[in-house]
C-alpha atoms as a PDB file:
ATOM      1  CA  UNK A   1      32.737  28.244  67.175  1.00  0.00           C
ATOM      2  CA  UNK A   2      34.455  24.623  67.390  1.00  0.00           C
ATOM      3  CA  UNK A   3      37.561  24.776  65.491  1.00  0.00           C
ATOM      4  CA  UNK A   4      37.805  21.669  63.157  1.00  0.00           C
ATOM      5  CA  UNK A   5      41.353  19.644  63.215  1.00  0.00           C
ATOM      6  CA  UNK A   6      42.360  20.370  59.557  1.00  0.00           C
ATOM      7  CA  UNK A   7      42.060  24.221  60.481  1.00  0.00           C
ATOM      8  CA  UNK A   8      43.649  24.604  63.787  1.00  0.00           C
ATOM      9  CA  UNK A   9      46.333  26.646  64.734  1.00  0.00           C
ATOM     10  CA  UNK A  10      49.476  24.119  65.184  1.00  0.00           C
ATOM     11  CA  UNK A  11      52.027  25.581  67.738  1.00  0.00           C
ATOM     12  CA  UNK A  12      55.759  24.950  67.679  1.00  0.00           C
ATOM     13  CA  UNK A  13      58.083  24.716  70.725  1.00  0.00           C
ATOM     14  CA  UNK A  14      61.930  26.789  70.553  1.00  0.00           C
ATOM     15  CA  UNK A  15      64.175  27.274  72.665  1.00  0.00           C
ATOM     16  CA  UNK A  16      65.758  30.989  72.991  1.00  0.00           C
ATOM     17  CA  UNK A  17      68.812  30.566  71.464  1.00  0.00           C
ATOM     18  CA  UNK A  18      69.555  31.905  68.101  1.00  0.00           C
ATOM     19  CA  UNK A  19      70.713  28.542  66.652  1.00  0.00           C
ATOM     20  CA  UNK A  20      67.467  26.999  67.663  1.00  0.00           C
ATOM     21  CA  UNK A  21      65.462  29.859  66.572  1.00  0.00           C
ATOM     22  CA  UNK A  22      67.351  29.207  63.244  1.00  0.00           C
ATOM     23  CA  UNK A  23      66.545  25.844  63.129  1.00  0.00           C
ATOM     24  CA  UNK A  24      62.668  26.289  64.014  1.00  0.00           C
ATOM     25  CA  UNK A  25      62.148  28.908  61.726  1.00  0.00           C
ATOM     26  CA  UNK A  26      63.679  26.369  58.942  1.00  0.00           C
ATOM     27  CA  UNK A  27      60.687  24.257  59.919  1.00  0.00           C
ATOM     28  CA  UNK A  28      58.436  26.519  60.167  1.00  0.00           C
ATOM     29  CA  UNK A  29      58.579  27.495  56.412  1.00  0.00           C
ATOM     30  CA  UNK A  30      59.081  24.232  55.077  1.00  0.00           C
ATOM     31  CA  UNK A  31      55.960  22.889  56.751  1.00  0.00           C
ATOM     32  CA  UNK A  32      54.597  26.502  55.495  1.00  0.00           C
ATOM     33  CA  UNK A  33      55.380  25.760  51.824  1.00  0.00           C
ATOM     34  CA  UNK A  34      53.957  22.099  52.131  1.00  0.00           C
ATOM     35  CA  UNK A  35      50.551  23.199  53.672  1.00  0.00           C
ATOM     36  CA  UNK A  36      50.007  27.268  52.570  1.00  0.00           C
ATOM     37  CA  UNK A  37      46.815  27.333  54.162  1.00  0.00           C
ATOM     38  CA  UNK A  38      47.704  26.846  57.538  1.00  0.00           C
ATOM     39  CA  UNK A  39      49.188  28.739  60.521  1.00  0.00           C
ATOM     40  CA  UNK A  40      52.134  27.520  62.303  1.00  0.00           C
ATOM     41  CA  UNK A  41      52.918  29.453  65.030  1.00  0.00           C
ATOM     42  CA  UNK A  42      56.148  29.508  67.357  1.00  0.00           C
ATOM     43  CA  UNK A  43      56.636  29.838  71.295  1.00  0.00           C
ATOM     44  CA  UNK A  44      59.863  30.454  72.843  1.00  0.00           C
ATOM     45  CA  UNK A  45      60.898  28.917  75.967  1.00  0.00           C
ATOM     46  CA  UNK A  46      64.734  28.812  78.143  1.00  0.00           C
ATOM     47  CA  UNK A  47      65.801  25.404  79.361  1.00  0.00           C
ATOM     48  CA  UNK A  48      67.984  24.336  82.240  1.00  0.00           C
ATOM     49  CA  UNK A  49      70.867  23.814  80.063  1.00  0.00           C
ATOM     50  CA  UNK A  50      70.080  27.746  78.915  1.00  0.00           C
ATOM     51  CA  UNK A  51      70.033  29.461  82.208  1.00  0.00           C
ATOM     52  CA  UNK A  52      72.918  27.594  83.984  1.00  0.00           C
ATOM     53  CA  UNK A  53      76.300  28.666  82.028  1.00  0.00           C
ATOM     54  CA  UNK A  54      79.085  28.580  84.575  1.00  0.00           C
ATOM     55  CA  UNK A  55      78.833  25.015  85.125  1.00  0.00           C
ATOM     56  CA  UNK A  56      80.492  22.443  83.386  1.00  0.00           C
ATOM     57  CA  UNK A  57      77.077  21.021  81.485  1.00  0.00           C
ATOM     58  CA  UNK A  58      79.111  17.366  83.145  1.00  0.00           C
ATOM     59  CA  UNK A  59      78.481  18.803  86.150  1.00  0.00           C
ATOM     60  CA  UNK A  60      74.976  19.680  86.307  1.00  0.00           C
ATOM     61  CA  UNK A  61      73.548  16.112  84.528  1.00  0.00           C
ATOM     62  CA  UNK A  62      73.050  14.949  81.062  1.00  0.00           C
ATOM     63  CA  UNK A  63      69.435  13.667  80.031  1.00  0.00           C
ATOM     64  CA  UNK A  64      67.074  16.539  79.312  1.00  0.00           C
ATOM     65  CA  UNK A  65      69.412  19.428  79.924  1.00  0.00           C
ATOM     66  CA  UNK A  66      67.750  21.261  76.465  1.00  0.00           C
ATOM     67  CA  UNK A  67      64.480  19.427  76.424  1.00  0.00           C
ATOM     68  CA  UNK A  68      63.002  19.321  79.493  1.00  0.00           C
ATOM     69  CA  UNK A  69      60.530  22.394  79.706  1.00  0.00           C
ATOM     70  CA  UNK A  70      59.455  22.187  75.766  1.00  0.00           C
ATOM     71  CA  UNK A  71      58.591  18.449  76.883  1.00  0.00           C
ATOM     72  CA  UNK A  72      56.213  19.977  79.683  1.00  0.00           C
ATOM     73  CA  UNK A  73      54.643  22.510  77.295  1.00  0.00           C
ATOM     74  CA  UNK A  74      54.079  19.178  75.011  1.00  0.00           C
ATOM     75  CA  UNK A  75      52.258  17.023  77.392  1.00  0.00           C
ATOM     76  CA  UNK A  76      50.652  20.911  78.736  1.00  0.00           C
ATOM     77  CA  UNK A  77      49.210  21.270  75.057  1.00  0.00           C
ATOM     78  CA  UNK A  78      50.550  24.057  75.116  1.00  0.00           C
ATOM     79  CA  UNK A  79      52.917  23.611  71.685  1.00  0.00           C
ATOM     80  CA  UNK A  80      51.937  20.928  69.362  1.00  0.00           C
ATOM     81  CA  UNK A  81      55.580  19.824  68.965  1.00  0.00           C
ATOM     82  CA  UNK A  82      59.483  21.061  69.814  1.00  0.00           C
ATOM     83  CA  UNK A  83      62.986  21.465  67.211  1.00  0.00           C
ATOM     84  CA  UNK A  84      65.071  20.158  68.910  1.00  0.00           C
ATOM     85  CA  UNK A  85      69.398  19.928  67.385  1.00  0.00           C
ATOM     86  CA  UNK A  86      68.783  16.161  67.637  1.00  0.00           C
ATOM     87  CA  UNK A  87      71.694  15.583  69.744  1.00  0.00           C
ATOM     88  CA  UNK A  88      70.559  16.948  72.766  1.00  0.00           C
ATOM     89  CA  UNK A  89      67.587  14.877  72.750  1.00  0.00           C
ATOM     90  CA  UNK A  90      67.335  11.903  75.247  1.00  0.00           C
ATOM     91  CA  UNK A  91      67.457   8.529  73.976  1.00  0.00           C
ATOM     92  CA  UNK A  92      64.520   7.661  76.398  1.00  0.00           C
ATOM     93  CA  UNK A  93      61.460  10.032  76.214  1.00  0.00           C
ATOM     94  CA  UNK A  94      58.509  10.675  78.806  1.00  0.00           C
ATOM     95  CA  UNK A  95      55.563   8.835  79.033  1.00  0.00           C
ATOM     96  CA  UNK A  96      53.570  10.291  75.849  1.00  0.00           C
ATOM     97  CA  UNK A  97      56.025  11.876  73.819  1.00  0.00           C
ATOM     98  CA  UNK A  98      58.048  10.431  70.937  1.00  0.00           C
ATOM     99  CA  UNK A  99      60.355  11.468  67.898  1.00  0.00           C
ATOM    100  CA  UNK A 100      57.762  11.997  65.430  1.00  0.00           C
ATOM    101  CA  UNK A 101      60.342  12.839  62.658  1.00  0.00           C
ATOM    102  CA  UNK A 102      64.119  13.451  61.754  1.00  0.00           C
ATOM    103  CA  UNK A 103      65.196  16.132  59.025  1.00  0.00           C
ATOM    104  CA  UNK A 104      67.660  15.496  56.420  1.00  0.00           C
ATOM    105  CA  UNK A 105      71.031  15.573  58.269  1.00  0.00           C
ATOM    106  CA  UNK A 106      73.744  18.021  57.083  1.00  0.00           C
ATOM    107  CA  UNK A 107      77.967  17.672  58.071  1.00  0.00           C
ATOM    108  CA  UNK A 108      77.877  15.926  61.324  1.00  0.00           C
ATOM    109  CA  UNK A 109      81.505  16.473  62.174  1.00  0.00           C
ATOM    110  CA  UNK A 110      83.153  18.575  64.569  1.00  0.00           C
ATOM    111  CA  UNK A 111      85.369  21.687  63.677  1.00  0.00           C
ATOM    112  CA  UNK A 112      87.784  23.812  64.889  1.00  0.00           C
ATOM    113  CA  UNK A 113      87.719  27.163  65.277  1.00  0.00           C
ATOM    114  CA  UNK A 114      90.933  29.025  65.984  1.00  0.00           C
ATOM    115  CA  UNK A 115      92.150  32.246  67.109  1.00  0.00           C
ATOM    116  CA  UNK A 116      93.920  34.840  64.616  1.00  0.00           C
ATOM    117  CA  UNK A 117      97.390  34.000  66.315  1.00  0.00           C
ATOM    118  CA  UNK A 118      96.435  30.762  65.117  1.00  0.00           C
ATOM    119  CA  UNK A 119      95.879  30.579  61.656  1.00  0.00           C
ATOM    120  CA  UNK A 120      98.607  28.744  60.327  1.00  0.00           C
ATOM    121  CA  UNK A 121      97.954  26.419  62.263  1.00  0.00           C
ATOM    122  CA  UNK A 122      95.999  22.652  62.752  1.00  0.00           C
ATOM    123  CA  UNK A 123      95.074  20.527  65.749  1.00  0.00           C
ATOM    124  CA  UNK A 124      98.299  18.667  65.134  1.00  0.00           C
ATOM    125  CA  UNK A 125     100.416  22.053  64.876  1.00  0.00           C
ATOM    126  CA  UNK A 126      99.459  23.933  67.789  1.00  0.00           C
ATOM    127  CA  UNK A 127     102.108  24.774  69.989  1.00  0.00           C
ATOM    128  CA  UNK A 128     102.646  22.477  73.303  1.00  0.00           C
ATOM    129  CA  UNK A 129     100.135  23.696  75.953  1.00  0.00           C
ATOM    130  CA  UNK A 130      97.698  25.641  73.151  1.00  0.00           C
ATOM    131  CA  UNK A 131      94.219  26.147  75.057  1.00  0.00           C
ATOM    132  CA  UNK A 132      91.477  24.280  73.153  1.00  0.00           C
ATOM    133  CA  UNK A 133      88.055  25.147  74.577  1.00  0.00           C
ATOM    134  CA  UNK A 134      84.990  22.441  74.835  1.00  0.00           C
ATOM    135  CA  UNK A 135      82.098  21.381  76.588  1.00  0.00           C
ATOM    136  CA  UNK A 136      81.356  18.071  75.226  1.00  0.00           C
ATOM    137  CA  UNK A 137      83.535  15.155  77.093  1.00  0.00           C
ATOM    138  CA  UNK A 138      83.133  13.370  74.008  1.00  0.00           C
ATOM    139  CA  UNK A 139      85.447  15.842  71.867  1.00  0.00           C
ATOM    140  CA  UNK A 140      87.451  16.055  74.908  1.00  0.00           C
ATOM    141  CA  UNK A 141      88.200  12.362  75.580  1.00  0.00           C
ATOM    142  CA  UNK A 142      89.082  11.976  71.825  1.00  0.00           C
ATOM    143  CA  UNK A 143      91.201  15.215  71.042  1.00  0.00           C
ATOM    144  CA  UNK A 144      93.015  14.137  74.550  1.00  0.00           C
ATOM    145  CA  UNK A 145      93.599  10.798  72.731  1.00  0.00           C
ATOM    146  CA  UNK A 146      95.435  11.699  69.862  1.00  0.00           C
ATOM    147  CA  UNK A 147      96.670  15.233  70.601  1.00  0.00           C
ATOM    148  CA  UNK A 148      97.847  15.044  74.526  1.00  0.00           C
ATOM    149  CA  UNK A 149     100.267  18.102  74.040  1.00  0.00           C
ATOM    150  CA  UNK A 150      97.285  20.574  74.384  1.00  0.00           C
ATOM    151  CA  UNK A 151      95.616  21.818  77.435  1.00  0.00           C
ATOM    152  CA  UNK A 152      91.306  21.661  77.381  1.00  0.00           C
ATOM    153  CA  UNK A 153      89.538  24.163  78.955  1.00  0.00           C
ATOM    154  CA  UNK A 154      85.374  24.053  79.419  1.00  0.00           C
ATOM    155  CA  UNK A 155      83.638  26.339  77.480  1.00  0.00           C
ATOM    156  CA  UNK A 156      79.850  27.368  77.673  1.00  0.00           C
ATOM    157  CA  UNK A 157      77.563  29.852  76.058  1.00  0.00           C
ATOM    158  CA  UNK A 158      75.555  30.298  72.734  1.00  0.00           C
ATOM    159  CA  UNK A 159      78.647  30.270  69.759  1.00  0.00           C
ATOM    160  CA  UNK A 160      78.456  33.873  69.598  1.00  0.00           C
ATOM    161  CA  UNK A 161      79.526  33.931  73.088  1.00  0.00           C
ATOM    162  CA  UNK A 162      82.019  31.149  72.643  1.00  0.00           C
ATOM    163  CA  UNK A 163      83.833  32.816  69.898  1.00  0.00           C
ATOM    164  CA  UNK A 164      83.751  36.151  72.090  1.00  0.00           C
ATOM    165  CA  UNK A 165      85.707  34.013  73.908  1.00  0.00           C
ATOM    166  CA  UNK A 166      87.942  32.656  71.625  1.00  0.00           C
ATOM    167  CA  UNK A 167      88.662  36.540  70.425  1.00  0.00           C
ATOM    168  CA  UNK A 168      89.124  38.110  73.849  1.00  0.00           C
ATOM    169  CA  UNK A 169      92.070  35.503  73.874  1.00  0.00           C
ATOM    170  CA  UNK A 170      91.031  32.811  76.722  1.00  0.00           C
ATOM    171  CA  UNK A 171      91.267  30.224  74.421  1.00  0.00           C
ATOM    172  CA  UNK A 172      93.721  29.375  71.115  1.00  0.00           C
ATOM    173  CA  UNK A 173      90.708  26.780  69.554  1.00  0.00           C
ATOM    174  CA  UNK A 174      87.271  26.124  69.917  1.00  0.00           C
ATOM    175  CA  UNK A 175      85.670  22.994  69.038  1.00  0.00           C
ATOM    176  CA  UNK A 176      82.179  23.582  67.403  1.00  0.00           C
ATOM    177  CA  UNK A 177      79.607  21.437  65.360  1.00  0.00           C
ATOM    178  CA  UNK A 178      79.839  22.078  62.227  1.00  0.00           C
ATOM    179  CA  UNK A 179      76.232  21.793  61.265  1.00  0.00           C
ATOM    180  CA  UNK A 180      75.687  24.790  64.087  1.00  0.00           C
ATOM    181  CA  UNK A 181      78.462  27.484  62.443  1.00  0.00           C
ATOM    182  CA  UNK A 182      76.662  26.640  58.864  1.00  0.00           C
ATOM    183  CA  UNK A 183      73.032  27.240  60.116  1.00  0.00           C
ATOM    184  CA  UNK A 184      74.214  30.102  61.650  1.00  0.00           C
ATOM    185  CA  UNK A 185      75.872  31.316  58.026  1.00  0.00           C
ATOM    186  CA  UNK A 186      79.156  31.354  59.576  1.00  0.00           C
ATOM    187  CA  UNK A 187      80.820  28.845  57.923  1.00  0.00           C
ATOM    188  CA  UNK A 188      84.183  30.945  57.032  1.00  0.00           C
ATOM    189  CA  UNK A 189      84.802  30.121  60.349  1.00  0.00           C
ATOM    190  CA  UNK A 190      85.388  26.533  60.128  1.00  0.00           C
ATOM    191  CA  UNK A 191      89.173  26.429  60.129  1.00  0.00           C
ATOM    192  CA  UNK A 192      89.860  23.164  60.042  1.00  0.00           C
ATOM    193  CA  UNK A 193      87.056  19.988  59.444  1.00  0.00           C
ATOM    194  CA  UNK A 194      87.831  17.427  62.355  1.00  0.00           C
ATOM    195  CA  UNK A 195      88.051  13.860  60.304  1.00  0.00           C
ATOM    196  CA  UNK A 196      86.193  11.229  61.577  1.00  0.00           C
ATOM    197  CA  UNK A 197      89.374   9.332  62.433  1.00  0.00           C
ATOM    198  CA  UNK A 198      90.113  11.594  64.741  1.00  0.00           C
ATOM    199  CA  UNK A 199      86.640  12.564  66.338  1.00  0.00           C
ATOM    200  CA  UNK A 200      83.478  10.655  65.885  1.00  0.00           C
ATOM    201  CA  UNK A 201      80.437  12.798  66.215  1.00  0.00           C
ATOM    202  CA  UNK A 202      77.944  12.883  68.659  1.00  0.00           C
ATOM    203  CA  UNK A 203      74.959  10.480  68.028  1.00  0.00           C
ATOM    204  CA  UNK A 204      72.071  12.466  66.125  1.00  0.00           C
ATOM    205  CA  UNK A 205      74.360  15.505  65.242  1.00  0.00           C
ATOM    206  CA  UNK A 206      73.572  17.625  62.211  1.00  0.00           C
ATOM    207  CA  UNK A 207      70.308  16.432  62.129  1.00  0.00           C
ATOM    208  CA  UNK A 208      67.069  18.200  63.568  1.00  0.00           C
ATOM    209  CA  UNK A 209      64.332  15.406  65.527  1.00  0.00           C
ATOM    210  CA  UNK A 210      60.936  17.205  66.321  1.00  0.00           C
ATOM    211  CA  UNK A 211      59.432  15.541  69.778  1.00  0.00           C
ATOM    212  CA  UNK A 212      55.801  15.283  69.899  1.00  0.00           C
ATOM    213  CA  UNK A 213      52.548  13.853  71.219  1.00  0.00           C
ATOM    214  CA  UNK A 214      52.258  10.100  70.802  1.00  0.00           C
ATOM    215  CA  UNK A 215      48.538  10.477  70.307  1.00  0.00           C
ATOM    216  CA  UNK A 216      48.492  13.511  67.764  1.00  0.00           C
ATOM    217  CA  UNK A 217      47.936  11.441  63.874  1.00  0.00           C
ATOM    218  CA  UNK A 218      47.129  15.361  63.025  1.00  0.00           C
ATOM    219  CA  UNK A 219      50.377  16.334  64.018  1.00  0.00           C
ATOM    220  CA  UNK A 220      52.660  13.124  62.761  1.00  0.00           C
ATOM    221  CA  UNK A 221      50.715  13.177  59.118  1.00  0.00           C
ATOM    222  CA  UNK A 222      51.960  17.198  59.006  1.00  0.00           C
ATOM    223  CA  UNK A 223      55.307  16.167  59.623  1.00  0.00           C
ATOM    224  CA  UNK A 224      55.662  13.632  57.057  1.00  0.00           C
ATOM    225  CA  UNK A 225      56.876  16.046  54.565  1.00  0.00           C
ATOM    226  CA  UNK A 226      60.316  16.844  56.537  1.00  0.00           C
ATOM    227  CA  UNK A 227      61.533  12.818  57.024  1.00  0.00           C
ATOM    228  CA  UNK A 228      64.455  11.989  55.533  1.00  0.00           C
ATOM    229  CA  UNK A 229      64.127   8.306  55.745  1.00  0.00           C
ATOM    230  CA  UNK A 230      68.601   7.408  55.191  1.00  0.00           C
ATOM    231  CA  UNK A 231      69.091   9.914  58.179  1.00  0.00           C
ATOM    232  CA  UNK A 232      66.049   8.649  60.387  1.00  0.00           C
ATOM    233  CA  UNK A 233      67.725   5.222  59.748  1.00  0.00           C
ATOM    234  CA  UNK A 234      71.119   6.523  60.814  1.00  0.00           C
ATOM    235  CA  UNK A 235      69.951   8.502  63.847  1.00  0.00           C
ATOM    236  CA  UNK A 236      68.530   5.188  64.649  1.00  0.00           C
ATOM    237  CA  UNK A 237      71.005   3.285  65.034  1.00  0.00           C
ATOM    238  CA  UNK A 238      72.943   5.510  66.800  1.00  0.00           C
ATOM    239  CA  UNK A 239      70.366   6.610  69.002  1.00  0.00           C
ATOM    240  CA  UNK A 240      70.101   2.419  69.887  1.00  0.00           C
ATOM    241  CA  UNK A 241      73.509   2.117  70.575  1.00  0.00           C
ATOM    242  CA  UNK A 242      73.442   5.290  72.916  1.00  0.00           C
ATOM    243  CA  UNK A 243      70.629   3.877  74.625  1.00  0.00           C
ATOM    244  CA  UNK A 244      72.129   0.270  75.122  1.00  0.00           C
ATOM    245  CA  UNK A 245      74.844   1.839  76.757  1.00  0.00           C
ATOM    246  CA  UNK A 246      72.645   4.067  79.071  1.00  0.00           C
ATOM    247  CA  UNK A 247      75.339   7.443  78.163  1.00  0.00           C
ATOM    248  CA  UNK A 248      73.928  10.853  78.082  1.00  0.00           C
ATOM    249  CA  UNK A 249      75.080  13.764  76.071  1.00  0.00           C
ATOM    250  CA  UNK A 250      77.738  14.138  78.477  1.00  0.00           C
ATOM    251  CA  UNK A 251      79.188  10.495  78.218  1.00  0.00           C
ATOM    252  CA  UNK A 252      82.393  10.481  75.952  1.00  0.00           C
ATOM    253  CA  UNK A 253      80.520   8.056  73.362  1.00  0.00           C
ATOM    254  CA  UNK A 254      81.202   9.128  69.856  1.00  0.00           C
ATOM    255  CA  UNK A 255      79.504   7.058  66.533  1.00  0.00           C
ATOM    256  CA  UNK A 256      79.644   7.504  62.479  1.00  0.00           C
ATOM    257  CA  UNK A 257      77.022   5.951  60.369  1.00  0.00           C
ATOM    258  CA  UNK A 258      76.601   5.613  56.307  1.00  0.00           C
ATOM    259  CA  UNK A 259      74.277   3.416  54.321  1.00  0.00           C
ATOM    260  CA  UNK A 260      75.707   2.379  51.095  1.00  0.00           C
ATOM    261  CA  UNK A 261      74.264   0.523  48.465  1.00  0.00           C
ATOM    262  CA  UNK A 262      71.693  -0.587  50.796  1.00  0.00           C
ATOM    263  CA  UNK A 263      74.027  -1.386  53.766  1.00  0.00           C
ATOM    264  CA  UNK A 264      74.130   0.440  57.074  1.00  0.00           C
ATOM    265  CA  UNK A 265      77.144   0.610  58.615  1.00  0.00           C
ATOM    266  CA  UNK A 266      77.652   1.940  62.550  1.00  0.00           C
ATOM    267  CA  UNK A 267      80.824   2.929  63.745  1.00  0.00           C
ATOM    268  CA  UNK A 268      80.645   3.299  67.809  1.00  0.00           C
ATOM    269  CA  UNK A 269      83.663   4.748  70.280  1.00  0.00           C
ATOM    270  CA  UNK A 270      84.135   4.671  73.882  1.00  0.00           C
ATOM    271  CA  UNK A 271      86.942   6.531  75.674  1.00  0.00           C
ATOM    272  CA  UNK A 272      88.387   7.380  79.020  1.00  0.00           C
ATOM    273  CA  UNK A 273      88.205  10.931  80.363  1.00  0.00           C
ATOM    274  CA  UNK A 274      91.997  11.148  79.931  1.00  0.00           C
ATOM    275  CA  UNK A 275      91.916   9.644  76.442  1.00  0.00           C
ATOM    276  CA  UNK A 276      94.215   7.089  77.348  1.00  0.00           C
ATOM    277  CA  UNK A 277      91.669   4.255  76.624  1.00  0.00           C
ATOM    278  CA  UNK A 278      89.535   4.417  73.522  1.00  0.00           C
ATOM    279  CA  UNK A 279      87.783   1.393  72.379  1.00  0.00           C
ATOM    280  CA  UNK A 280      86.172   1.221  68.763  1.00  0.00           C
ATOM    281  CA  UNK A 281      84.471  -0.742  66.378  1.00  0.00           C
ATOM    282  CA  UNK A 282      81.865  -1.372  63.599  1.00  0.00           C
ATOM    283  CA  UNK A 283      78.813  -2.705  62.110  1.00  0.00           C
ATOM    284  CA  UNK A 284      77.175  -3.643  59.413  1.00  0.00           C
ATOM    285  CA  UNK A 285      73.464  -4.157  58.260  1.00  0.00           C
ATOM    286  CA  UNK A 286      70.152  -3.545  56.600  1.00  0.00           C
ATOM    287  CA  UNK A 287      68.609  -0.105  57.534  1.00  0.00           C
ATOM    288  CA  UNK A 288      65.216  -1.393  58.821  1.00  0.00           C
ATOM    289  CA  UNK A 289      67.706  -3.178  61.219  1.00  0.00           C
ATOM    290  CA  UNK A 290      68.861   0.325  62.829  1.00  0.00           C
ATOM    291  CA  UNK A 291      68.007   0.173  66.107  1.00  0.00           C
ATOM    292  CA  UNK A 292      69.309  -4.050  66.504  1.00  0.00           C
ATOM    293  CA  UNK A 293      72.451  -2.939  65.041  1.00  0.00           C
ATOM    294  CA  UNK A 294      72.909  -0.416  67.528  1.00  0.00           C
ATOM    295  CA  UNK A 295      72.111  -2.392  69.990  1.00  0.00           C
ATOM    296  CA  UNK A 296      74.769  -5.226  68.366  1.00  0.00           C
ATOM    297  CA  UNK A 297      77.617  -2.528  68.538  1.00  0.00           C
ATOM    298  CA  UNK A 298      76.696  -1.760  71.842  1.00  0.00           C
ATOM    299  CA  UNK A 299      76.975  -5.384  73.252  1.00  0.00           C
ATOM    300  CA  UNK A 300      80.551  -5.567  71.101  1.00  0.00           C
ATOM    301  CA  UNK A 301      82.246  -2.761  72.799  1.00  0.00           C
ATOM    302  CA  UNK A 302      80.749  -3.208  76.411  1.00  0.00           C
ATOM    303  CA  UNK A 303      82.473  -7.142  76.128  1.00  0.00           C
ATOM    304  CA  UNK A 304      86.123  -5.129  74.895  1.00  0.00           C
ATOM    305  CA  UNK A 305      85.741  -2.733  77.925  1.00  0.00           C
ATOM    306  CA  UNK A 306      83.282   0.079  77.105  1.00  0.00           C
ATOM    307  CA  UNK A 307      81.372  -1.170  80.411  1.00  0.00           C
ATOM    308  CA  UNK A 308      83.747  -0.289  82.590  1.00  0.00           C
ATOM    309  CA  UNK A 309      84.836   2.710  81.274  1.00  0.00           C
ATOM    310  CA  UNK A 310      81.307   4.284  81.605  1.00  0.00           C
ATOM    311  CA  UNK A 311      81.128   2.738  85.081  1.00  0.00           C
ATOM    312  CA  UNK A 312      84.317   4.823  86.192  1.00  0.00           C
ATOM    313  CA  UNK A 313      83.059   8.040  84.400  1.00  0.00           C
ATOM    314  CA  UNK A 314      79.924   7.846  86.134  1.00  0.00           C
ATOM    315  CA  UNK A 315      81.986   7.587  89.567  1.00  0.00           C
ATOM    316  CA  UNK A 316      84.231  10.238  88.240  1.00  0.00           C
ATOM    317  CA  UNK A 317      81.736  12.901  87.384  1.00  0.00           C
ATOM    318  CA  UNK A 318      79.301  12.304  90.126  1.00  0.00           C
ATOM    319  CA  UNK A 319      82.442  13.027  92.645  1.00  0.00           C
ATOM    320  CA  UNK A 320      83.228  16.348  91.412  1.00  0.00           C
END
């Protein structure tokens, strides 16, 4: 019997992890509740960036770390589409594949998580030489900035893991998304909500982007339902300006967006590994102009310096 399009079985792509798992399953029963008579199945698959956790992610390259084999099983047919935490998804996709939609984005700052020694305490209070664990060079390069009397120390692992951790006393403070610890329902463990002054958050965090097929109209008109149009504008943007600078996920490039009364404005960082150069600034425009203005912000902190910065990083981490 041929199966007709409006009846088939539409397959979505996970990885392992439970946070992902969350985050699929969240998709999985809003698209369930928008069309009841269909079946949406899931299939688990590990990445790279799952099975390799004693490297510094830095170490081991940036584009695709997460992605990679759910991208295969896309252009395979063998899943319809992948969840991905839209952070860890490249800026430039394969041949055939293309962000088909962006869910509305919860907190997209970072947070730290501290140890029960700690509790009194903030990033600005922790003792000289306190042990703050991280994986993203991003965080680092902008915690180094403003607080340089605490050591960093990578981190890896699924957040349970990390806040093993974090218990069994390696580190004093963890820096986690916060978007993560709330899917997760472990918010009470958010000690302290990093301000945006302090650390801008990675481009596309706190939102979900599901990858697919560029020829699948079947598959884009079932995703409608979960766009959120201000935060596919946002992601955008930031997404441009990532690109425009040709950083990865392990490029110490931080951003904030809002849109407010019909005005989009990007806020875009670039810092030194050591934190001892940071170079910001902002822009401001309509939101069908996303991806120009990202690619305006781009251009204005590559002429202050940003280009040279990324040029020593690159020489930097492709050394060790």
């Amino acid at each position: 019997m041929v199966v007709s399009p409006s009846t088939r079985t539409i397959r979505i792509g996970s990885r392992k992890s439970q946070l992902a798992l969350v985050q699929t399953y969240w998709v999985q029963e809003e698209l369930q509740k928008h069309f009841p008579t269909r079946q949406f199945d899931v299939e688990t698959m590990s990445t790279q960036g799952d099975k390799i956790l004693d490297v510094a992610l830095a170490k081991i390259g940036d584009k695709g770390l997460f992605t990679k084999e759910l991208e295969v099983a896309m252009l395979d047919k063998q899943v319809d589409f992948a969840v991905h935490s839209l952070k860890d998804l490249p800026t430039n996709l394969p041949d055939g594949l293309m962000l088909g939609c962006v869910t509305q984005r919860v907190d997209p700052a970072d947070a730290l998580v501290v140890s029960e020694k700690n509790q009194d305490k903030q990033l600005d209070t922790l003792p000289e030489g306190a042990v703050i664990g991280t994986s993203s060079l991003r965080r680092l390069a902008q915690l180094r900035h403003h607080f340089p009397h605490l050591t960093f120390k990578d981190i890896r692992g699924n957040v349970n893991t990390r806040l093993a951790k974090l218990e069994a006393g390696e580190y004093d403070g963890i820096i986690l998304a916060v978007a993560g610890l709330q899917r997760l329902g472990m918010s009470d463990r958010i000690h302290q909500v990093i301000p945006a002054e302090i650390s801008l958050h990675a481009v596309g965090q706190g939102a979900l982007g599901i990858e697919c097929r560029t020829e699948d109209p079947e598959i884009l008109e079932v995703l409608k339902p979960l766009e959120h149009e201000e935060t596919r504008d946002r992601c955008y943007a930031e997404r441009s300006f990532l690109r425009e600078l040709e950083g990865g996920c392990q490029v110490p490039i931080g951003v904030n967006t809002k849109i407010e009364n019909g005005v989009l404005t990007l806020t875009g960082m670039v810092a030194s590994l050591d934190g001892q150069r940071l170079i910001k600034d902002t822009v401001s425009g309509l939101p069908s102009e996303a991806e120009a203005l990202g690619k305006e912000l781009a251009n204005k902190v590559r002429d202050a310096g940003a280009g040279e910065i990324l040029s020593e990083i690159f020489i930097q981490v492709n050394r060790q």
